[in-house]
Protein backbone atom coordinates (compact mmCIF):
# COMPACT_ATOMS: atom_id res chain seq x y z
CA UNK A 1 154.16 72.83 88.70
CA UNK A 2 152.85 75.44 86.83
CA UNK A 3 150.16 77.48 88.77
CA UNK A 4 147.21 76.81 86.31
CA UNK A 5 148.19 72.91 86.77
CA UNK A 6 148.20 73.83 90.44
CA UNK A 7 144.92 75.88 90.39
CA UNK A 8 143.01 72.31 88.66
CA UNK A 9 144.50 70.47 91.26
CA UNK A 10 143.10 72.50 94.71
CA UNK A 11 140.31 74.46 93.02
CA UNK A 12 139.97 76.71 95.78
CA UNK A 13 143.57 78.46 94.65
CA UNK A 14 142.43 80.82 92.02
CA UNK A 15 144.46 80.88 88.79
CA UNK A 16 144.62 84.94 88.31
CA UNK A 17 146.03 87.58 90.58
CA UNK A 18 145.16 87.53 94.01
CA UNK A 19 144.55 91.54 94.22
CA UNK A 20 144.71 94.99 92.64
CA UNK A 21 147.33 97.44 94.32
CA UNK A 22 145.94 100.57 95.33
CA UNK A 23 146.49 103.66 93.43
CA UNK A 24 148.98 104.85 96.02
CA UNK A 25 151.05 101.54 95.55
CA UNK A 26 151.90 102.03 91.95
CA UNK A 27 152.48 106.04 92.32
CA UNK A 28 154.77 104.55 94.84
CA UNK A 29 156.59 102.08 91.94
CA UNK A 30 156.33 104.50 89.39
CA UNK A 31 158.19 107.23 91.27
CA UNK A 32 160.02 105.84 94.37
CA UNK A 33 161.09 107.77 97.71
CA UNK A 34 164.54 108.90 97.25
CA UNK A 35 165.98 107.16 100.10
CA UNK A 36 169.88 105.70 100.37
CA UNK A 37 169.02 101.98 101.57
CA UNK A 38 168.45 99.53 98.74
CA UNK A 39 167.25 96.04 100.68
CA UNK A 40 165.28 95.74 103.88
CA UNK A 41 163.86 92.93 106.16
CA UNK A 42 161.98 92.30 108.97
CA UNK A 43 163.83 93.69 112.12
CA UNK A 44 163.74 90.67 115.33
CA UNK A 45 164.43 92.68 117.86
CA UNK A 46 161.49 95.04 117.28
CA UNK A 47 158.85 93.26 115.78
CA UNK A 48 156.74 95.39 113.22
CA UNK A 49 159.85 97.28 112.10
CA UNK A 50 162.31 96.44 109.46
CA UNK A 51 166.25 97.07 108.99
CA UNK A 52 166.86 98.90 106.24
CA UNK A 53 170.82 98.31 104.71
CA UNK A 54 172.85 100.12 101.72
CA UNK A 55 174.54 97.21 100.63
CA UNK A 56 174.15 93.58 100.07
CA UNK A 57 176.91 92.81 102.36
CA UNK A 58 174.83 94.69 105.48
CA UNK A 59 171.53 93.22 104.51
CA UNK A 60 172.97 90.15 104.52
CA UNK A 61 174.06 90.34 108.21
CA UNK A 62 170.50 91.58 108.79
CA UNK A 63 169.05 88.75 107.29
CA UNK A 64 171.03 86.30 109.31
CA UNK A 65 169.99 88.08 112.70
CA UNK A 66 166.29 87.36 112.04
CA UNK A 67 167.41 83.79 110.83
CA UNK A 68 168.92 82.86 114.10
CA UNK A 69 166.11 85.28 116.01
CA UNK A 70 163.31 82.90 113.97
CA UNK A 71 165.63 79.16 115.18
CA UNK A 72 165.73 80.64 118.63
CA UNK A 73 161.65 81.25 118.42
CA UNK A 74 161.33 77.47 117.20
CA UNK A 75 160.86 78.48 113.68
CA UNK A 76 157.85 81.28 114.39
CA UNK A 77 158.39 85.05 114.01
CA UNK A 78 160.29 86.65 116.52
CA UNK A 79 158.75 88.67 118.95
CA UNK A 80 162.00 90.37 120.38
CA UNK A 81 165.60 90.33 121.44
């Protein structure tokens, strides 16, 4: 469903964007940290961290660690290994 159908339908979802970024966030896009790691996600072991991974094949693994960290929580964040 296309959001303005969806924005008629519940009228408290607004059809436009929900916020401005910052003017740090897009110095940030337009001239990114030069860092080696491409993908990152939330880490499970240490919550408020991530794992940061140069390839897909390593994120990948990463992801599927907080995956099984988030079944083994009942389907809630993980708050640890």
């Amino acid at each position: 469903m296309p959001a303005a159908s969806v924005a008629r339908v519940a009228s408290t979802i607004r059809s436009g964007p929900i916020g401005n970024p910052g003017l740090a966030s897009l110095q940030a896009a337009a001239k990114p940290a030069d860092v080696g790691y491409l993908y990152y996600v939330a880490n499970p072991c240490k919550p408020g961290t991530h794992s940061f991974s140069t390839t897909l094949a390593e994120f990948e693994q990463d992801v599927q660690r907080y995956n099984q960290a988030r079944e083994a929580a009942g389907g809630k964040q993980p708050s640890g290994c």
